[in-house]
N, C-alpha and C. Protein backbone atom coordinates (compact mmCIF):
# COMPACT_ATOMS: atom_id res chain seq x y z
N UNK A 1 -0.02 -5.59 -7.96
CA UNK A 1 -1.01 -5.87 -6.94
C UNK A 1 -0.58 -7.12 -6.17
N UNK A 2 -1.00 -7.02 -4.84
CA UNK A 2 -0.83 -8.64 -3.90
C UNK A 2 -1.66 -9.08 -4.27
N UNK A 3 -2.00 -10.23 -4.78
CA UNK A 3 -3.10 -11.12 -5.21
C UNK A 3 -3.75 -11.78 -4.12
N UNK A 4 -2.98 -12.08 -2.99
CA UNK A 4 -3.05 -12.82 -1.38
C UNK A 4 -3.39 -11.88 -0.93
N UNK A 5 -3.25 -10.29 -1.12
CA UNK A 5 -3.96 -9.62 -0.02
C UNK A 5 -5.13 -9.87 -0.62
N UNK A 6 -5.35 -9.48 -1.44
CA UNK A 6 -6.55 -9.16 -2.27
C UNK A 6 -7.62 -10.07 -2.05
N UNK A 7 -7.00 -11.40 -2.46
CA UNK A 7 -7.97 -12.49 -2.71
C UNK A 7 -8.53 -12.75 -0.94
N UNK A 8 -7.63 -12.56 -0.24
CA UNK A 8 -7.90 -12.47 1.57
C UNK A 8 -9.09 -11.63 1.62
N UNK A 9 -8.58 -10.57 1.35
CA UNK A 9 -9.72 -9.06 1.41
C UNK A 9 -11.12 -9.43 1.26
N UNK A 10 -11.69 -10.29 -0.36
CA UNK A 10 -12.68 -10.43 -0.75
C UNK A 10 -13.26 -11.60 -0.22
N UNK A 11 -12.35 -12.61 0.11
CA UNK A 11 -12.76 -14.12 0.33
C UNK A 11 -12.22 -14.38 1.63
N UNK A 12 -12.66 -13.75 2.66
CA UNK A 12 -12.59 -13.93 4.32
C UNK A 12 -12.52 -15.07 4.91
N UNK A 13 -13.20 -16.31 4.14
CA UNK A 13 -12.79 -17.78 4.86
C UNK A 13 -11.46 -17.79 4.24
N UNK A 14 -10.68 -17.04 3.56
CA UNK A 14 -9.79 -18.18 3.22
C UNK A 14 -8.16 -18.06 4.33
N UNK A 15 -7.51 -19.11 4.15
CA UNK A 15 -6.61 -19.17 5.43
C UNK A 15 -5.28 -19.66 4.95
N UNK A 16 -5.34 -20.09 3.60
CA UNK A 16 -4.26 -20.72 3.34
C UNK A 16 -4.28 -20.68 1.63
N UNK A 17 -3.18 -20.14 0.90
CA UNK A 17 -2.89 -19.77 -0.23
C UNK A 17 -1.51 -20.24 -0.64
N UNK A 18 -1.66 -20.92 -1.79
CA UNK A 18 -0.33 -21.75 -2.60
C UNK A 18 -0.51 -20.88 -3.98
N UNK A 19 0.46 -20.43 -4.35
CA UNK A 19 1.07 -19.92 -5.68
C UNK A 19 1.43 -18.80 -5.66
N UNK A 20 1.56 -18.24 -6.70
CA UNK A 20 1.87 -16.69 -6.84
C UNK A 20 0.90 -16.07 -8.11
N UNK A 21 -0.12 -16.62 -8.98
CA UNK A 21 -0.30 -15.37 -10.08
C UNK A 21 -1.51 -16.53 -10.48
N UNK A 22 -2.23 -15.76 -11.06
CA UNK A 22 -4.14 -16.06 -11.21
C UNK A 22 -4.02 -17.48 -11.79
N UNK A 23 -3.00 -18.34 -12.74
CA UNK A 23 -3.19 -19.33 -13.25
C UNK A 23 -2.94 -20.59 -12.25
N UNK A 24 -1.86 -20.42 -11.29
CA UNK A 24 -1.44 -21.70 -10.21
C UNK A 24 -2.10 -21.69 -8.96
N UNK A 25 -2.81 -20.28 -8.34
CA UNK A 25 -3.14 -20.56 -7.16
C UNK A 25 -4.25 -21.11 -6.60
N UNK A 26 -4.34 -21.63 -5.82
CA UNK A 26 -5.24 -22.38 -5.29
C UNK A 26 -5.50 -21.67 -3.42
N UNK A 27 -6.80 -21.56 -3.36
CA UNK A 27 -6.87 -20.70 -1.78
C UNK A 27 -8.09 -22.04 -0.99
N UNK A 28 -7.17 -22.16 0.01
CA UNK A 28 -8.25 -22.79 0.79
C UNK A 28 -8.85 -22.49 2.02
N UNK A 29 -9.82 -22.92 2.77
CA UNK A 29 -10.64 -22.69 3.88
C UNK A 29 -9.50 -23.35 5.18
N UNK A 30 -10.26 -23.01 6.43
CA UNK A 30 -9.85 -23.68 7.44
C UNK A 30 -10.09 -25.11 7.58
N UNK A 31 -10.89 -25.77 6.74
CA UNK A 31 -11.22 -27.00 6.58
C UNK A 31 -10.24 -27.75 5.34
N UNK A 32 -9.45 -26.88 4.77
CA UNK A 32 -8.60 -27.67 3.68
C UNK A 32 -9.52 -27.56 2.48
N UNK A 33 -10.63 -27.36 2.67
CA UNK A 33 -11.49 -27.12 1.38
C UNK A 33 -10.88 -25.41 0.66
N UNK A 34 -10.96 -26.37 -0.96
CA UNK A 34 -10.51 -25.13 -1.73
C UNK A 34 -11.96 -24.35 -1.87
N UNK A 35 -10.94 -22.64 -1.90
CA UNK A 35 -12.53 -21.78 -2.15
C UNK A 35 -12.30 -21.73 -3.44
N UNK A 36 -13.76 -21.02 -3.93
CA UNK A 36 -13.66 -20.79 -5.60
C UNK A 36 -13.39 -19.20 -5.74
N UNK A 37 -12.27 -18.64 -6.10
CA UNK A 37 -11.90 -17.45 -6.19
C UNK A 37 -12.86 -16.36 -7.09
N UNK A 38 -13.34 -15.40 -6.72
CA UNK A 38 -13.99 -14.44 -7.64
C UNK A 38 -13.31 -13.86 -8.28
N UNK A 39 -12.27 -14.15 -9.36
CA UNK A 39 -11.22 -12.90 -9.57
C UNK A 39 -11.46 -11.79 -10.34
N UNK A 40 -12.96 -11.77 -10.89
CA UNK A 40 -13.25 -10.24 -11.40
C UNK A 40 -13.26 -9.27 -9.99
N UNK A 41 -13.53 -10.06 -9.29
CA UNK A 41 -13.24 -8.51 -7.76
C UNK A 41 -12.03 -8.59 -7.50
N UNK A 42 -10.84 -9.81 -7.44
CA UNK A 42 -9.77 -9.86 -6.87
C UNK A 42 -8.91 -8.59 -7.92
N UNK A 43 -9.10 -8.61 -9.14
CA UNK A 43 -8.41 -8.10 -10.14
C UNK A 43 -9.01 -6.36 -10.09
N UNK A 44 -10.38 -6.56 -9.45
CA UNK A 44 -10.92 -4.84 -9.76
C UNK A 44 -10.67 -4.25 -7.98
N UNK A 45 -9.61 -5.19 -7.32
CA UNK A 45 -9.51 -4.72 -5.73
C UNK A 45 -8.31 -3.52 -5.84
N UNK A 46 -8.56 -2.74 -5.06
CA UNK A 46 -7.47 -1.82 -5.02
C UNK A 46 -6.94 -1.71 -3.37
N UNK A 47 -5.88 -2.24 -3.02
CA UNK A 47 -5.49 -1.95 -1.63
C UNK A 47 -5.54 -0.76 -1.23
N UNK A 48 -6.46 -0.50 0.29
CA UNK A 48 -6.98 0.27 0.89
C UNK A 48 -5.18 1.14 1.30
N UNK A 49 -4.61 0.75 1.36
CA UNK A 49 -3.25 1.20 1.95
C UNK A 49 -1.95 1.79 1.10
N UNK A 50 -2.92 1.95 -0.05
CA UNK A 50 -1.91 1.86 -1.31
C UNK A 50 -0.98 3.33 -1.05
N UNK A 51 -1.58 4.00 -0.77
CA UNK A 51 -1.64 5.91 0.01
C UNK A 51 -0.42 5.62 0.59
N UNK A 52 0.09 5.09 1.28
CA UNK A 52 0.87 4.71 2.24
C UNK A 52 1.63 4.54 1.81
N UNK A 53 1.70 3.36 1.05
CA UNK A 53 3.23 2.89 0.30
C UNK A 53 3.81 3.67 -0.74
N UNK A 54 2.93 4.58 -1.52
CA UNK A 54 3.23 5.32 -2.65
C UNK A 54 3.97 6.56 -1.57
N UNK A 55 2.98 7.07 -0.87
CA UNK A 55 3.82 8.41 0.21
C UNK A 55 5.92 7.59 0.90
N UNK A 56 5.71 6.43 1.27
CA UNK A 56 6.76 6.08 1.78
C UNK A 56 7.67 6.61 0.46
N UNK A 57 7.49 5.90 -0.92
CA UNK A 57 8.09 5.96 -2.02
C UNK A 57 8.62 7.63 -1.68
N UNK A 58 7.84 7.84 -2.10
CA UNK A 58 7.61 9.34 -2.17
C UNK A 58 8.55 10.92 -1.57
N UNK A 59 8.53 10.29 -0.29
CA UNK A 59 9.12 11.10 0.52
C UNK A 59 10.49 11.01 0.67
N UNK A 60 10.91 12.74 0.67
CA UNK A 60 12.71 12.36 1.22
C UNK A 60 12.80 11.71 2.25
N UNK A 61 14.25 11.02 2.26
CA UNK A 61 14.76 9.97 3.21
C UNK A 61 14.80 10.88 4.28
N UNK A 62 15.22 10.14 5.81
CA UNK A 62 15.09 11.03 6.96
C UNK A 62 16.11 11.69 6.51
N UNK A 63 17.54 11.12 6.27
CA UNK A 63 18.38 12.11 6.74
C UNK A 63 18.27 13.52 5.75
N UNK A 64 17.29 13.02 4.91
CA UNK A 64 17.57 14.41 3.75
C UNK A 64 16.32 15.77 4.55
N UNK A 65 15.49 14.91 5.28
CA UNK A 65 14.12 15.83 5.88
C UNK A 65 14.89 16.42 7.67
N UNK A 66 15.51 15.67 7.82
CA UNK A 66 16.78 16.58 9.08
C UNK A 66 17.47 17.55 8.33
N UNK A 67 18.20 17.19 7.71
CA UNK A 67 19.01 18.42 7.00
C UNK A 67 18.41 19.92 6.56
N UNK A 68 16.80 18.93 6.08
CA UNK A 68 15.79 20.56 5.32
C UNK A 68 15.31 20.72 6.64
N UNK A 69 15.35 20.18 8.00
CA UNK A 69 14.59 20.92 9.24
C UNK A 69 15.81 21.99 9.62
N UNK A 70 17.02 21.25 9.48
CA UNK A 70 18.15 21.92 9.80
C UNK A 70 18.29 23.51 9.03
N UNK A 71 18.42 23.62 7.86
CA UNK A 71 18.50 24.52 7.21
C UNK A 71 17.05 25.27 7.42
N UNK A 72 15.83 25.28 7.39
CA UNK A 72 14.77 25.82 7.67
C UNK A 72 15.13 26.70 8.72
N UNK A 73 15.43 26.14 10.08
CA UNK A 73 15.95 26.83 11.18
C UNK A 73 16.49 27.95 11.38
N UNK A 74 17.79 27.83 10.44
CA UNK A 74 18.71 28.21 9.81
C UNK A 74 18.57 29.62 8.84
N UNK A 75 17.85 29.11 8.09
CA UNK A 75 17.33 30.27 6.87
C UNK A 75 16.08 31.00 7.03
N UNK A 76 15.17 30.58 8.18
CA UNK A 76 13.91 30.78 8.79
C UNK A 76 12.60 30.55 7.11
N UNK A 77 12.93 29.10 6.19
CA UNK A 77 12.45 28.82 5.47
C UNK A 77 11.43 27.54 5.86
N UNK A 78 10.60 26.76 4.66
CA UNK A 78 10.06 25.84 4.76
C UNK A 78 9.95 25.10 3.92
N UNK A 79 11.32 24.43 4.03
CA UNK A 79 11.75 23.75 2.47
C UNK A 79 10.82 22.39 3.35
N UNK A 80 10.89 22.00 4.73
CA UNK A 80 10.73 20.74 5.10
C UNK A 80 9.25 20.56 4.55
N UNK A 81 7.92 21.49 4.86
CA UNK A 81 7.13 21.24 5.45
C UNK A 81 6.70 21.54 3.80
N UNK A 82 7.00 21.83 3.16
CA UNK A 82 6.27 22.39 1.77
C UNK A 82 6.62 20.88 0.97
N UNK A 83 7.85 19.86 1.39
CA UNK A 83 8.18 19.04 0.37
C UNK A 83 7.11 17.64 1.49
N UNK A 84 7.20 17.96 2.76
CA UNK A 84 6.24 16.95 2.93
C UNK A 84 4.52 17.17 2.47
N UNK A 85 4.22 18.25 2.49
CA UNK A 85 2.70 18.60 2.08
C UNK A 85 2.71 18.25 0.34
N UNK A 86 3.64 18.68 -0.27
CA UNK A 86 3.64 17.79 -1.67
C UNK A 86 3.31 16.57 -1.66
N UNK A 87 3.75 15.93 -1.05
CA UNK A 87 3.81 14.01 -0.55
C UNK A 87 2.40 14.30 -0.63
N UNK A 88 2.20 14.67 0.36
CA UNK A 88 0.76 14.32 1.37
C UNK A 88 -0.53 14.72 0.43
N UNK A 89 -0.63 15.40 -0.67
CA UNK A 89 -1.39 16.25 -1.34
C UNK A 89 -1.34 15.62 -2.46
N UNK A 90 -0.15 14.82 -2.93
CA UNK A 90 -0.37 14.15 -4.42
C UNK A 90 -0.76 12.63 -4.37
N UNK A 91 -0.48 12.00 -2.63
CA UNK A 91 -1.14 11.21 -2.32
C UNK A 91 -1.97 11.17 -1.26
N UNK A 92 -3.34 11.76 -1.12
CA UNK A 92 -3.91 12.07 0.08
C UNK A 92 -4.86 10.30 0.54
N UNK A 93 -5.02 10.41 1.15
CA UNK A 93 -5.71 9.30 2.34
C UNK A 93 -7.25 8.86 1.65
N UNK A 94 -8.17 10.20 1.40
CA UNK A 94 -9.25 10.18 0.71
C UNK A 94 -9.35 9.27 -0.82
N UNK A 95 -7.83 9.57 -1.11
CA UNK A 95 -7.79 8.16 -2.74
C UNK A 95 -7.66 6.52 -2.46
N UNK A 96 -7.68 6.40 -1.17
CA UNK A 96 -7.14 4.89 -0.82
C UNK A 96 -8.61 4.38 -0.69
């Protein structure tokens, strides 16, 4: 998890973040005032975008999804469109 997105997400004044992991960081306001972190929400946050990055993971590289457009063409198949709807179906938008 980003802890900086996270802790951003829940705690909207904050503007400025030093550390990396729940024991060193410290988040402060636009005033230099430190906020007091909630981290039972920071820790139970799930990035809204997570869909996204898992599908990037996910998916063949371009040149491998040219090649299956190529051959599709080719073979009058749908290797392309069946391996992107896998993607899209094991990570749909509605789980984010």
């Amino acid at each position: 998890m980003d802890l900086h997105k996270a802790i951003r997400a829940i705690h909207s004044s904050v503007v400025t973040i030093i550390g990396n992991n729940q024991n060193n960081i410290i988040a402060k306001d636009n005033n230099e005032n430190e906020v007091i972190i909630d981290w039972t929400q920071v820790n139970a946050w799930t990035n809204p975008d997570q869909y996204k990055i898992d599908r990037e993971e996910a998916y063949p590289s371009i040149q491998e999804q040219l090649d299956m457009q190529y051959w599709d063409k080719i073979n009058g198949t749908n290797n392309w469109q069946d391996a992107i709807n896998a993607v899209k179906n094991k990570y749909p938008k509605e789980n984010s």
